[in-house]
C-alpha atoms as a PDB file:
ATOM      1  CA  UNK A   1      60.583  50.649 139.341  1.00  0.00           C
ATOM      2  CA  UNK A   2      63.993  49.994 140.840  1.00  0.00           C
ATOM      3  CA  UNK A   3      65.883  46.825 139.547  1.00  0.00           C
ATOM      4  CA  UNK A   4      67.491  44.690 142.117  1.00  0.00           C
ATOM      5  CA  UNK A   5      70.826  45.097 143.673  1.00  0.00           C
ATOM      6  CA  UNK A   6      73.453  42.810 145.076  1.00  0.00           C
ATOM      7  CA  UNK A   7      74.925  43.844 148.354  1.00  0.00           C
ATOM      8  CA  UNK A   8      77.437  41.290 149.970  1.00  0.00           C
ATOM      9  CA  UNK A   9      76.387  38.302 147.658  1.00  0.00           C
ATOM     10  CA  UNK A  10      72.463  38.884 148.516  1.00  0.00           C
ATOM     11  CA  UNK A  11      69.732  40.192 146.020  1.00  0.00           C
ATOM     12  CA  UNK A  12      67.994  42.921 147.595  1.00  0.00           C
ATOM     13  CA  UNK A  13      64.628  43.986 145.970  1.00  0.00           C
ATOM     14  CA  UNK A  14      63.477  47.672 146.695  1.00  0.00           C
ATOM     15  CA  UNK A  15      60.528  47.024 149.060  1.00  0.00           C
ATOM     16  CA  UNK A  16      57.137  48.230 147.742  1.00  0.00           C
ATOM     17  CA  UNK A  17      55.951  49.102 151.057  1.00  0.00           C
ATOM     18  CA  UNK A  18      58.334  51.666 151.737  1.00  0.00           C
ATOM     19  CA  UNK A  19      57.457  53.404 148.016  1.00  0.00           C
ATOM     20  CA  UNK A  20      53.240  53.076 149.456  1.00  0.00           C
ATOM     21  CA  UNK A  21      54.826  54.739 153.270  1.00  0.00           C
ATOM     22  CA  UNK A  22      56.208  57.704 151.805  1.00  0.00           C
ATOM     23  CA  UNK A  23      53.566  58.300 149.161  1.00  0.00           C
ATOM     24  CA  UNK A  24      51.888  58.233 152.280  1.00  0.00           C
ATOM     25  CA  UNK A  25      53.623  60.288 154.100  1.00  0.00           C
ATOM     26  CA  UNK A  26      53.775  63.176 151.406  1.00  0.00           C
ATOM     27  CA  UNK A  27      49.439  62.800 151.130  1.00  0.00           C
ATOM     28  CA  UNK A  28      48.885  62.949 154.669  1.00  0.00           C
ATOM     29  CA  UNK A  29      51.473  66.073 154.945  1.00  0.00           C
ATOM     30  CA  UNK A  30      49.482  67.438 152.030  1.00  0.00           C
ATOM     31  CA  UNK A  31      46.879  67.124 153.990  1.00  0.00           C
ATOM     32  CA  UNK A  32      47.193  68.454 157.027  1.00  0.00           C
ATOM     33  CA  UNK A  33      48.735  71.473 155.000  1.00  0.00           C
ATOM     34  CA  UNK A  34      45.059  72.126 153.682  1.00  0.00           C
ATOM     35  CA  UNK A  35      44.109  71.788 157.135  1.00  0.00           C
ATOM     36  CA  UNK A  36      45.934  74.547 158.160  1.00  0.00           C
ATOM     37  CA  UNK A  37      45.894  76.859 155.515  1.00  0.00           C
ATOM     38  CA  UNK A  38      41.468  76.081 155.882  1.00  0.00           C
ATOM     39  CA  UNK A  39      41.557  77.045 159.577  1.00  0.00           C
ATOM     40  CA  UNK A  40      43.586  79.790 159.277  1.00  0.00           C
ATOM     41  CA  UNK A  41      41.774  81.586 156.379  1.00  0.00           C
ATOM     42  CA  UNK A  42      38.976  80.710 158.423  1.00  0.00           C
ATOM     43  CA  UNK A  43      40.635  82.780 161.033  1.00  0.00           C
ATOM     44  CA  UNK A  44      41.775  85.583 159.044  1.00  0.00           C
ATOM     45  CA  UNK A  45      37.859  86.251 157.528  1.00  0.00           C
ATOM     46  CA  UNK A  46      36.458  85.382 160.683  1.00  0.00           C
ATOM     47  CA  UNK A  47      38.442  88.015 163.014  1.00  0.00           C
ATOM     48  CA  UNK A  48      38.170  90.564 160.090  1.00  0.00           C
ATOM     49  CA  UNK A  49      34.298  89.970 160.173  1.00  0.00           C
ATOM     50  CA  UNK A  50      34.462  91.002 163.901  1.00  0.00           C
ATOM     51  CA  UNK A  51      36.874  94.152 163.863  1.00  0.00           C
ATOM     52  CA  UNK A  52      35.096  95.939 160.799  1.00  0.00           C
ATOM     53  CA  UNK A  53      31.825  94.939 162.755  1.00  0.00           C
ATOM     54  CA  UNK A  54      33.151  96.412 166.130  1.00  0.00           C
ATOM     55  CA  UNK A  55      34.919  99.231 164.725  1.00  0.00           C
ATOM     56  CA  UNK A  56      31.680 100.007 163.338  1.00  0.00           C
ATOM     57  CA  UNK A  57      30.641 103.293 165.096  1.00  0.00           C
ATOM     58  CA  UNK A  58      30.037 106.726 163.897  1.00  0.00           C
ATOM     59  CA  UNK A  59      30.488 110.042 166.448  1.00  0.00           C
ATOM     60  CA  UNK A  60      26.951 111.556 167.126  1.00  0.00           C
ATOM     61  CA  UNK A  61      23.881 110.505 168.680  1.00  0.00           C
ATOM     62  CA  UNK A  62      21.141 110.324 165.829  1.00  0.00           C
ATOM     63  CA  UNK A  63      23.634 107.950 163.550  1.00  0.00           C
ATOM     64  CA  UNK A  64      23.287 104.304 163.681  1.00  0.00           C
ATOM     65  CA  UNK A  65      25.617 102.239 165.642  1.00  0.00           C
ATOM     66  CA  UNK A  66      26.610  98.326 165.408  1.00  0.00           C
ATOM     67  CA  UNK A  67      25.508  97.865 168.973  1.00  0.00           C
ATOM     68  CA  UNK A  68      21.983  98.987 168.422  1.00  0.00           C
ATOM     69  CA  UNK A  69      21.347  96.264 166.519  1.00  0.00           C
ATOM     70  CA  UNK A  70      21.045  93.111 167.829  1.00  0.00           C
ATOM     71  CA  UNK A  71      21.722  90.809 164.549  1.00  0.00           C
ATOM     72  CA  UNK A  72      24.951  92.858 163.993  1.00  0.00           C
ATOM     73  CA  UNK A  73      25.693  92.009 167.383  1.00  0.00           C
ATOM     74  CA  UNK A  74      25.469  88.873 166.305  1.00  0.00           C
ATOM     75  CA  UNK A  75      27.689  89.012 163.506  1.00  0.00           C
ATOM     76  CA  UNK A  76      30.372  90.410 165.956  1.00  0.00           C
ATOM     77  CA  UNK A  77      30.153  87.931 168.267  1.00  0.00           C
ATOM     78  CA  UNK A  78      29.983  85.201 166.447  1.00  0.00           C
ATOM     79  CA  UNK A  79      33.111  86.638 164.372  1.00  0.00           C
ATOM     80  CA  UNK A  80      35.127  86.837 167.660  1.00  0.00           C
ATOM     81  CA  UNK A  81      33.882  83.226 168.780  1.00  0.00           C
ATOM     82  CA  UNK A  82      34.975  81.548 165.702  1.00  0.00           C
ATOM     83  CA  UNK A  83      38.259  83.451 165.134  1.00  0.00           C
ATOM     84  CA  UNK A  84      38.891  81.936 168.560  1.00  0.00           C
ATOM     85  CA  UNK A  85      38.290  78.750 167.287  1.00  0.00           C
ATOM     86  CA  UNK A  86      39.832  78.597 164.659  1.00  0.00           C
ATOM     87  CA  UNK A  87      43.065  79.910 166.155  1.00  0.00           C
ATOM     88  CA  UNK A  88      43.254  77.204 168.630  1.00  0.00           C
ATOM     89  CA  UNK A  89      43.084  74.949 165.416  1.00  0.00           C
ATOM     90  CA  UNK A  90      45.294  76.341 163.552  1.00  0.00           C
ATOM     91  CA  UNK A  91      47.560  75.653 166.996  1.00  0.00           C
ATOM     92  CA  UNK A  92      46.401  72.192 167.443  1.00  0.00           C
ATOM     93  CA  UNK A  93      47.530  71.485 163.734  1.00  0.00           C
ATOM     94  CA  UNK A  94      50.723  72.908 163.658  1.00  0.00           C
ATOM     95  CA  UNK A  95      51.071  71.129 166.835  1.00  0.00           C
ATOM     96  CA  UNK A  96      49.625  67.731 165.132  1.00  0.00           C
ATOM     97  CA  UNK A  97      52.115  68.718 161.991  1.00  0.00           C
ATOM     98  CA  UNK A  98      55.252  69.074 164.724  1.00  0.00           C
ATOM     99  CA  UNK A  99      54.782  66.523 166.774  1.00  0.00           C
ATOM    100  CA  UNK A 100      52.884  63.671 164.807  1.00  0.00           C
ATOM    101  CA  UNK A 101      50.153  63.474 167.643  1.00  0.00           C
ATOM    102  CA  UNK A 102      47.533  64.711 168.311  1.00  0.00           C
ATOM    103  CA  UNK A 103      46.803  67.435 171.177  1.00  0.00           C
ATOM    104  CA  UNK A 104      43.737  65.225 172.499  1.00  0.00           C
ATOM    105  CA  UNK A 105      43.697  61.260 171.909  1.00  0.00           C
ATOM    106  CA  UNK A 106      42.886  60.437 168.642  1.00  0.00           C
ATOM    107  CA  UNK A 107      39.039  59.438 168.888  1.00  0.00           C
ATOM    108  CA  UNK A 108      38.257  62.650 171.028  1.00  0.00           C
ATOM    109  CA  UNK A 109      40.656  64.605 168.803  1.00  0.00           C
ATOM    110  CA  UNK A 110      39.008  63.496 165.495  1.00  0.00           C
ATOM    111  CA  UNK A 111      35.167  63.721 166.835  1.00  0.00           C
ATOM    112  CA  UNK A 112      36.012  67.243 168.893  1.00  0.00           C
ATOM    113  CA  UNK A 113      37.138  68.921 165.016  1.00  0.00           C
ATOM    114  CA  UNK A 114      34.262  67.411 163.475  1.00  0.00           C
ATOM    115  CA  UNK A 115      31.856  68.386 165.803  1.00  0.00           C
ATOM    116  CA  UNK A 116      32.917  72.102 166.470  1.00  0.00           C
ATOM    117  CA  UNK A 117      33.326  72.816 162.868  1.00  0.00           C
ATOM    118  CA  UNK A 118      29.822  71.681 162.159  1.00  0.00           C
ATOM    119  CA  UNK A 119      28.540  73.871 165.035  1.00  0.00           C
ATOM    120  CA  UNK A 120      30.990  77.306 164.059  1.00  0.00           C
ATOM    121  CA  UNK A 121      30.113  77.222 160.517  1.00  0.00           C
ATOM    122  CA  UNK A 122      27.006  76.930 161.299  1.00  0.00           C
ATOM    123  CA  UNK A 123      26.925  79.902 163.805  1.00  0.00           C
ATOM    124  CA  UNK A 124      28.549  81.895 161.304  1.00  0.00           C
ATOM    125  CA  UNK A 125      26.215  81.020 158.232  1.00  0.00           C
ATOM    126  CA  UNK A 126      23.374  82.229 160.579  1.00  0.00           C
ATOM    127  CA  UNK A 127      25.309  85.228 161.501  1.00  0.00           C
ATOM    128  CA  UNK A 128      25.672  86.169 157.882  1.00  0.00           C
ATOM    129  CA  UNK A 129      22.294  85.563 157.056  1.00  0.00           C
ATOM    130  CA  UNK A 130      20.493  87.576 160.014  1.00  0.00           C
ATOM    131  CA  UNK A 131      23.298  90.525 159.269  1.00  0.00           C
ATOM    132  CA  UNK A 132      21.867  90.204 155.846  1.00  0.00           C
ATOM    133  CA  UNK A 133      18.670  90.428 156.517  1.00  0.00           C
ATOM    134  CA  UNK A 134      19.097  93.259 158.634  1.00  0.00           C
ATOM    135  CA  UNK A 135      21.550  95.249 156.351  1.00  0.00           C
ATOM    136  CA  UNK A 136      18.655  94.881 153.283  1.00  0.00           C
ATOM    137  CA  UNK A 137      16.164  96.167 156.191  1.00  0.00           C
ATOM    138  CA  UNK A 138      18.343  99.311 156.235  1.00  0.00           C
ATOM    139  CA  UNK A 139      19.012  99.847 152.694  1.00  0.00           C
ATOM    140  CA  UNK A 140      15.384 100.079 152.242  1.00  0.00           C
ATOM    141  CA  UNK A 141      14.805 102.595 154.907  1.00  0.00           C
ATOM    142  CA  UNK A 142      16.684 105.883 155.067  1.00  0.00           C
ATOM    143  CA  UNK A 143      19.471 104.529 157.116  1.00  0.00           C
ATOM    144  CA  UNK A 144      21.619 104.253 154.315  1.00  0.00           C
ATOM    145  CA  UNK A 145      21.284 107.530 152.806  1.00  0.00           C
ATOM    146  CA  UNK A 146      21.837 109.286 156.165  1.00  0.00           C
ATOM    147  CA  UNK A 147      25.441 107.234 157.342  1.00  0.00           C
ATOM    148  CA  UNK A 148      26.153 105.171 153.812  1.00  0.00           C
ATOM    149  CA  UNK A 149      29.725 104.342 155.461  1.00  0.00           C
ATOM    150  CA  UNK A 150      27.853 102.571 158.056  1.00  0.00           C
ATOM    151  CA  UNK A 151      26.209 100.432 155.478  1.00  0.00           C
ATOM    152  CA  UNK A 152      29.058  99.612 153.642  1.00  0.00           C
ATOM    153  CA  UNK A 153      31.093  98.356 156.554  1.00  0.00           C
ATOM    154  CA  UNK A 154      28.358  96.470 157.578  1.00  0.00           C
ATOM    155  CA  UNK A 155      28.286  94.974 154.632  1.00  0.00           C
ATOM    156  CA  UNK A 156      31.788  94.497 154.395  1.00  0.00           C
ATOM    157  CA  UNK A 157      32.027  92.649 157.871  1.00  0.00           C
ATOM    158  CA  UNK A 158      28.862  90.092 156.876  1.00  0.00           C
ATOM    159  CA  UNK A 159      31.316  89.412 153.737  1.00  0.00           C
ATOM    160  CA  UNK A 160      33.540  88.460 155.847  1.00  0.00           C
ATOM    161  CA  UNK A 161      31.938  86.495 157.463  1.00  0.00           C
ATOM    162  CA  UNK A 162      30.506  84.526 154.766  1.00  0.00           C
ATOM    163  CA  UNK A 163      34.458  83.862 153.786  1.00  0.00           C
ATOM    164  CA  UNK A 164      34.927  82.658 156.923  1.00  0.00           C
ATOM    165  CA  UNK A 165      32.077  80.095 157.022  1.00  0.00           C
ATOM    166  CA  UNK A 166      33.284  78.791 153.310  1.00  0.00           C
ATOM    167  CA  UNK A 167      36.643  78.351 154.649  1.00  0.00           C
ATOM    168  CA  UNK A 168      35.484  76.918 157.701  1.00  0.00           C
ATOM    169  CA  UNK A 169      33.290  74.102 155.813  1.00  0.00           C
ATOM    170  CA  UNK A 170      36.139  73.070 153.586  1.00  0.00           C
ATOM    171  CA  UNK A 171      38.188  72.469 157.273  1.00  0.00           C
ATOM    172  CA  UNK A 172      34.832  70.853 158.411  1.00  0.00           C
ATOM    173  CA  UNK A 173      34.729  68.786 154.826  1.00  0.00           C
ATOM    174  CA  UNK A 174      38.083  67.468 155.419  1.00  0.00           C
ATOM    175  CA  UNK A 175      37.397  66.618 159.262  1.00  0.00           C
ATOM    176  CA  UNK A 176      34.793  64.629 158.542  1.00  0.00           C
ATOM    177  CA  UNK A 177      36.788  62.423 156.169  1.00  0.00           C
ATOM    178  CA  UNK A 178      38.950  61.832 159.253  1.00  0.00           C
ATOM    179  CA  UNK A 179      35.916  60.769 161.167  1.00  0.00           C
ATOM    180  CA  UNK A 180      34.931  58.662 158.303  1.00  0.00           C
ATOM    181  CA  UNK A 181      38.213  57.233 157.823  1.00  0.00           C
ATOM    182  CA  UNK A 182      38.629  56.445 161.906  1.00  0.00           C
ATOM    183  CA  UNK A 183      35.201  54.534 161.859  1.00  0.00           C
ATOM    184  CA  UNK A 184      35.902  52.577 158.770  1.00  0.00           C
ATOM    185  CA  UNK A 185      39.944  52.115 159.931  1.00  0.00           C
ATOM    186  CA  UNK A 186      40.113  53.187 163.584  1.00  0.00           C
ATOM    187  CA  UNK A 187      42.865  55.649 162.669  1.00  0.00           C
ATOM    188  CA  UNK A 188      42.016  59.513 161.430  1.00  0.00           C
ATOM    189  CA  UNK A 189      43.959  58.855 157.910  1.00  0.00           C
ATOM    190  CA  UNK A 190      43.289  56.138 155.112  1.00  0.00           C
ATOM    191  CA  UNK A 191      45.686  57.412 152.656  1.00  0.00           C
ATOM    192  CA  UNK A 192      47.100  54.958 150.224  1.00  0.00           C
ATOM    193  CA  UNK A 193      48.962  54.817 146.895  1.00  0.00           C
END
């Protein structure tokens, strides 16, 4: 701790508050760092998850195709859906990182992350389990032996996938400590020394 200093025949004290703002300051910048780096792994896995799933096509009639199936449709779609997402998030972050406000007001803001994290991590945990279930289906029939590159990127995209919905629930993890903290406080951060 600082001592105190004279300046023009008055004792100034270093204010303690100011030390408690900027530890603040650096946690809630930590933060929203997190944030971002969550949502846009989230992103990354999630997008990937689509294009190895649509990409997913081999030339000739009798070999199996993504399309034909309808929970690797699934997986595709709900790949594309929450790389959307999560782009737009990684947007409003930056944006809430830039600016120091938030892209919605606060309370819709704080309940709109919460909420639509819950709901994409959850449609891309049930993504990755129905690809699942479908790519064991396969492996078990002859499907696999005939086009084993299909298999593999199949399997390859649901992984994918499944790294997107772990990234995804950390974000959703640390959004719902900003709903916590805005019921208990009325503002999205509680972060003290």
């Amino acid at each position: 701790m600082r001592s105190p200093q004279v300046r023009n025949g008055v004792v100034e004290t270093p204010s303690p508050s100011h030390f408690h703002s900027s530890v603040s300051v650096h946690k809630l910048r930590r933060f929203n760092i997190f944030i971002v780096v969550f949502r846009f792994a989230s992103f990354c896995f999630s997008l990937a998850s689509a294009i190895f799933m649509f990409t997913n096509s081999r030339s000739g009639s009798d070999l199996p195709q993504w399309h034909h199936f309808d929970a690797f449709r699934f997986v595709a779609v709900a790949g594309a859906i929450v790389a959307l997402y999560s782009l737009f998030e990684v947007g409003a972050s930056v944006w809430e990182i830039s600016r120091g406000a938030t892209v919605f007001p606060e309370v819709v803001q704080v309940w709109f992350d919460f909420g639509h994290d819950q709901v994409f991590a959850y449609l891309l945990l049930s993504a990755g389990s129905a690809g699942t279930s479908l790519a064991r289906t396969l492996k078990e029939m002859d499907t696999c032996t005939v086009s084993n590159a299909f298999c593999v990127q199949s399997d390859i995209s649901i992984a994918f996938g499944f790294a997107g919905f772990l990234f995804l629930g950390f974000s959703s993890l640390l959004s719902g400590f900003r709903v916590v903290s805005f019921i208990i406080n009325g503002s999205r951060f509680n972060v003290q020394n």
